[in-house]
C-alpha atoms as a PDB file:
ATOM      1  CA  UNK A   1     119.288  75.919  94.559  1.00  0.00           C
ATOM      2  CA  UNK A   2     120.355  78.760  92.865  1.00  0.00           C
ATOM      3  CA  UNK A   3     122.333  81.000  95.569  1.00  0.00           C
ATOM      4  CA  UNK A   4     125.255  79.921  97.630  1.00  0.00           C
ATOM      5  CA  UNK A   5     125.226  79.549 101.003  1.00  0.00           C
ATOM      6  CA  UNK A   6     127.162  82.335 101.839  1.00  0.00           C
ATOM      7  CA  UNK A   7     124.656  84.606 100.134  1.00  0.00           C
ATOM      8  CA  UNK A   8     121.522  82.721 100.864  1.00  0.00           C
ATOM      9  CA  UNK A   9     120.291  85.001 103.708  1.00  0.00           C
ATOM     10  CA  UNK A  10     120.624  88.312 101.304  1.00  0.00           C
ATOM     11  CA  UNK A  11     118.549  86.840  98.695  1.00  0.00           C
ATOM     12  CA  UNK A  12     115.617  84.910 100.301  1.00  0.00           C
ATOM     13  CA  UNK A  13     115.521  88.799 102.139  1.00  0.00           C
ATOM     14  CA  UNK A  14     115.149  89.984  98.540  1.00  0.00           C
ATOM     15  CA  UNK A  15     112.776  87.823  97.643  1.00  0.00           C
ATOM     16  CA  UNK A  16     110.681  88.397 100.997  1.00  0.00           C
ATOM     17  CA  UNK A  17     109.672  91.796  99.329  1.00  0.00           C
ATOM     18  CA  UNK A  18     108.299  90.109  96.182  1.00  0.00           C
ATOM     19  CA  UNK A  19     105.877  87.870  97.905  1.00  0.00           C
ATOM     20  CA  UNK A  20     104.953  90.350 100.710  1.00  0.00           C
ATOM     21  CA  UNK A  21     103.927  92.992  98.693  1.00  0.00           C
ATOM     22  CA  UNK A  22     100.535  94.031  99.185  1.00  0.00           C
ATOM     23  CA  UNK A  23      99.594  94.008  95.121  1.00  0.00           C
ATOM     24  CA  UNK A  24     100.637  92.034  92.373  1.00  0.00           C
ATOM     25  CA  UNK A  25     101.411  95.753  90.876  1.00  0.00           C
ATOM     26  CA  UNK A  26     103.823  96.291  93.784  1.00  0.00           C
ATOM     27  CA  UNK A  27     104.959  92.568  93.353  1.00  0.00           C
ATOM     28  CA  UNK A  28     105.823  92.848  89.778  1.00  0.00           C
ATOM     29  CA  UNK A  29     107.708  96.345  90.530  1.00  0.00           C
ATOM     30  CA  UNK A  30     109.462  94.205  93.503  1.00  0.00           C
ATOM     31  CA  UNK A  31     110.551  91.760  91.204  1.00  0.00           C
ATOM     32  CA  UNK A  32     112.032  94.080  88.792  1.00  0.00           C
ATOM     33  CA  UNK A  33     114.040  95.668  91.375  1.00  0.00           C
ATOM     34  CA  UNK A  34     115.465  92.527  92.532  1.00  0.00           C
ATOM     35  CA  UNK A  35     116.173  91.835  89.115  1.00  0.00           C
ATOM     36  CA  UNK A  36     118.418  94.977  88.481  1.00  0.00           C
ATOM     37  CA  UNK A  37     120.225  94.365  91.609  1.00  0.00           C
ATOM     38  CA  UNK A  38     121.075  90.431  91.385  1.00  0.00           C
ATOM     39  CA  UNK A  39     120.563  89.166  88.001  1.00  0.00           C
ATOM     40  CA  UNK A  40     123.696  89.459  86.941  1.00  0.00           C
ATOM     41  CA  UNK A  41     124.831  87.112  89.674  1.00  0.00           C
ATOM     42  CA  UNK A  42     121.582  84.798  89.855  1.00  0.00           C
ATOM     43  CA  UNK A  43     119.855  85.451  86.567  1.00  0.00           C
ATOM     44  CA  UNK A  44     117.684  81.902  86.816  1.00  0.00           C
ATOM     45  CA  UNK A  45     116.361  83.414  89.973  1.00  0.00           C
ATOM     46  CA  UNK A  46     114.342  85.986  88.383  1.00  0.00           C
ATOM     47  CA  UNK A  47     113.631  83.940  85.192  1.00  0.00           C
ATOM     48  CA  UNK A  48     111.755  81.786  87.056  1.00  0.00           C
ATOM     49  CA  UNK A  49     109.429  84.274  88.451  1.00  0.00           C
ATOM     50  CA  UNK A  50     109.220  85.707  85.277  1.00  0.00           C
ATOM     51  CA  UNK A  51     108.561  82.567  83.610  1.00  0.00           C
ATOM     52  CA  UNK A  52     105.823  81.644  86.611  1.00  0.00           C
ATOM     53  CA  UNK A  53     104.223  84.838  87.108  1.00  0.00           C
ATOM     54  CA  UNK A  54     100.606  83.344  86.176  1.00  0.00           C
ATOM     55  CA  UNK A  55     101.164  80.766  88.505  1.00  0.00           C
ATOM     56  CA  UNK A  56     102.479  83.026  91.235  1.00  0.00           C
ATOM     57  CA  UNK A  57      99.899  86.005  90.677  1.00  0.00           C
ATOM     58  CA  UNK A  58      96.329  84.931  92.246  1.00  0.00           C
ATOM     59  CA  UNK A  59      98.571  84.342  95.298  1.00  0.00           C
ATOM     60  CA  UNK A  60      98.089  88.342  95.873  1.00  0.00           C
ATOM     61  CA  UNK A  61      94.318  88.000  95.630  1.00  0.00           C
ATOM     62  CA  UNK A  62      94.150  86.567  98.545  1.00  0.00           C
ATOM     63  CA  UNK A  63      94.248  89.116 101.774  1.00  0.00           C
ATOM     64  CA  UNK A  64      97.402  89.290 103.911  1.00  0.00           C
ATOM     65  CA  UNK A  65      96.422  86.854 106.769  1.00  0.00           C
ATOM     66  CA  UNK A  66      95.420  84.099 103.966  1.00  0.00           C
ATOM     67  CA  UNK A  67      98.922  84.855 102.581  1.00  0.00           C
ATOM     68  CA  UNK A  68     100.805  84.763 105.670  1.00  0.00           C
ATOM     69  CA  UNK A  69      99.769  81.613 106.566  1.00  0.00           C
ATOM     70  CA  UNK A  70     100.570  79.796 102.911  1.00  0.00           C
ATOM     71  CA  UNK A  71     103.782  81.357 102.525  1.00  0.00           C
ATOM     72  CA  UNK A  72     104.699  80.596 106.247  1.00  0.00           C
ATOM     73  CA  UNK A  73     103.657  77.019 106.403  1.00  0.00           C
ATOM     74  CA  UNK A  74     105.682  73.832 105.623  1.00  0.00           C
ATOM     75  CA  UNK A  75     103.194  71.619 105.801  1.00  0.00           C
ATOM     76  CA  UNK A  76     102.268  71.067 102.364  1.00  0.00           C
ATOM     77  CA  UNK A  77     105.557  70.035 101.363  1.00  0.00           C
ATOM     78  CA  UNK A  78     105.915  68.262 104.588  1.00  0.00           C
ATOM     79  CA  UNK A  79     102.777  65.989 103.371  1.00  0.00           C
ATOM     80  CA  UNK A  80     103.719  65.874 100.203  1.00  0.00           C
ATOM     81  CA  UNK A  81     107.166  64.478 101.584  1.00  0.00           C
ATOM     82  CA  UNK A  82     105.461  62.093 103.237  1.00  0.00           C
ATOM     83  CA  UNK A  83     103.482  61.157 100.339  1.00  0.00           C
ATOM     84  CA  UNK A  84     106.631  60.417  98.646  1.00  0.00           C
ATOM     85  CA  UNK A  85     108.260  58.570 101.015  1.00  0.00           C
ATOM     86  CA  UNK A  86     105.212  55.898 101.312  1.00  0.00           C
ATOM     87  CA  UNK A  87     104.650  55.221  97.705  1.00  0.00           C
ATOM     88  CA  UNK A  88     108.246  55.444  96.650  1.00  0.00           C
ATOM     89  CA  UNK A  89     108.925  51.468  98.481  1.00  0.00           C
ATOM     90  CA  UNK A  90     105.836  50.449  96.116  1.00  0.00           C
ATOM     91  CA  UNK A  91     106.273  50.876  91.703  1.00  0.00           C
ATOM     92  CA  UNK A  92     103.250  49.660  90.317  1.00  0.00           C
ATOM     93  CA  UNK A  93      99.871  50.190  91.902  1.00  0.00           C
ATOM     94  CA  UNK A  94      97.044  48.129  90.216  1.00  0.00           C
ATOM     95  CA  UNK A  95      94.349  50.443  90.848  1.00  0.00           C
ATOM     96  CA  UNK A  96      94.470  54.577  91.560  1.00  0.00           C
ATOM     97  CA  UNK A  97      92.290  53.497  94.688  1.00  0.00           C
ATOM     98  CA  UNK A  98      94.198  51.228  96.225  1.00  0.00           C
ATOM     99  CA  UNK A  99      97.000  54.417  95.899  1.00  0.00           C
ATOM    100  CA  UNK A 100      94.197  56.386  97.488  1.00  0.00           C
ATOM    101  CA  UNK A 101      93.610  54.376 100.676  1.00  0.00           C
ATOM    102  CA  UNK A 102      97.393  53.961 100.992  1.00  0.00           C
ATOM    103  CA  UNK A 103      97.792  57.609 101.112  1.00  0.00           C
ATOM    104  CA  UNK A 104      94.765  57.520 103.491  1.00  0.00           C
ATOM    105  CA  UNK A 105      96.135  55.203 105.645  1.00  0.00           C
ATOM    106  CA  UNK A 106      99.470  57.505 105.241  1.00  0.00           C
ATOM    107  CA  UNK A 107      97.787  60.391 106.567  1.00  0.00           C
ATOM    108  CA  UNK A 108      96.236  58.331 109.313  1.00  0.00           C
ATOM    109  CA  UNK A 109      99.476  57.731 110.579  1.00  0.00           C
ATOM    110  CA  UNK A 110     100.915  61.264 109.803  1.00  0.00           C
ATOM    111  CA  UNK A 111      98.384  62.877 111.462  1.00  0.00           C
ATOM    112  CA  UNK A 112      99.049  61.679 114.890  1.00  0.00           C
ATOM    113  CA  UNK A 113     102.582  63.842 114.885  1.00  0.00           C
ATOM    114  CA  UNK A 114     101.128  67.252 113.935  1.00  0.00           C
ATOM    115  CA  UNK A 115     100.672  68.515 117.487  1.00  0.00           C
ATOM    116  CA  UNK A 116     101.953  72.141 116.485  1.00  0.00           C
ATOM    117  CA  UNK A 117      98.904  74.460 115.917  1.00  0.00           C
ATOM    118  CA  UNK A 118      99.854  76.527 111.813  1.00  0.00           C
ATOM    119  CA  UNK A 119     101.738  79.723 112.154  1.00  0.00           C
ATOM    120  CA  UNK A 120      99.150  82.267 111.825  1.00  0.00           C
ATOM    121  CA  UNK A 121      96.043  80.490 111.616  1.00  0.00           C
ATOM    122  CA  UNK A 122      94.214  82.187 113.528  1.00  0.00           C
ATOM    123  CA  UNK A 123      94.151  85.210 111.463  1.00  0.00           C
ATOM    124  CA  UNK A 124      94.158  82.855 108.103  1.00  0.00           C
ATOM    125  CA  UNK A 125      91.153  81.022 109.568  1.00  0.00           C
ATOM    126  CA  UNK A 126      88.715  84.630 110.583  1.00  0.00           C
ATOM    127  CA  UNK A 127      89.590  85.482 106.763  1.00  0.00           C
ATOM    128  CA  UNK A 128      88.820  82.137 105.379  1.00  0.00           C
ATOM    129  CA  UNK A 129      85.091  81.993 107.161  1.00  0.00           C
ATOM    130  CA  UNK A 130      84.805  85.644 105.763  1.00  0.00           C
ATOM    131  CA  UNK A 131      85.855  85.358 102.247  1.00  0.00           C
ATOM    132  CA  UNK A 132      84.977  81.507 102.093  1.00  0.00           C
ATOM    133  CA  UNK A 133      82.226  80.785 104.007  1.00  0.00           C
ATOM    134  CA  UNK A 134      79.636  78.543 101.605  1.00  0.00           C
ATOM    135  CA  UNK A 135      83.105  76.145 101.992  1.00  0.00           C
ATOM    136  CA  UNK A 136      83.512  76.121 105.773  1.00  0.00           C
ATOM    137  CA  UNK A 137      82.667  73.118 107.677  1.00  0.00           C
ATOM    138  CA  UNK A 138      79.557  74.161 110.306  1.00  0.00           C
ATOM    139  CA  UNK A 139      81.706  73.529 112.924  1.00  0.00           C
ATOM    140  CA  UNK A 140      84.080  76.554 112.098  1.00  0.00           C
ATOM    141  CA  UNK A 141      81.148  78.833 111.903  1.00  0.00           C
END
């Protein structure tokens, strides 16, 4: 929302190095260089990673296949969209469970269009079991 179109290609290619950078170290150097080169143009750009860097930092805790597939996946927003989009028609709810089984009944339906396997998730899901694997369900194992 910050960049033009014209120049929206250039920066998101900056900004690629930030949050593929193996460390946070090397992500917080990244993020100074693109800084130097484009705040003078897009200064909110790199206030806002500034501003979020605690937020944005366990992100690189996580090893690269974990990463790949959260920074490479839409469908978070794409439920949260949904989300949205279902409880916008309705204002007042009288209970937070009867919000809860509408977004159940939401994701019922939502469900039955995600026929694409997750970009990377194969890779995201051997590193999950490893790092994670009190959490997986037995039938991952």
């Amino acid at each position: 929302k910050f960049v033009g179109y014209k120049e929206k290609k250039e920066v998101a290619n900056a900004l690629k190095t930030i949050y593929r950078a193996p460390t946070a170290e090397a992500a917080k150097q990244e993020l100074s260089a693109f800084r130097e080169c484009y705040d003078d143009r897009f200064p909110a750009i790199g206030k806002s990673w500034e501003s979020r860097w605690d937020q944005a930092s366990p992100f690189f805790d996580y090893p690269e296949d974990i990463r790949k597939a959260i920074y490479t996946t839409n469908a978070i927003e794409s439920l949260n969209s949904c989300f949205r989009k279902v409880s916008r028609r309705r204002n007042l709810f009288p209970t937070t469970e009867s919000l809860y089984k509408l977004f159940y009944l939401a994701i019922q339906n939502i469900s039955k269009k995600w026929t694409m396997p997750i970009h990377n998730w194969t890779g995201a899901l051997n590193r999950f079991t490893i790092e994670f694997e009190e959490r997986m369900p037995q039938n991952y194992k």
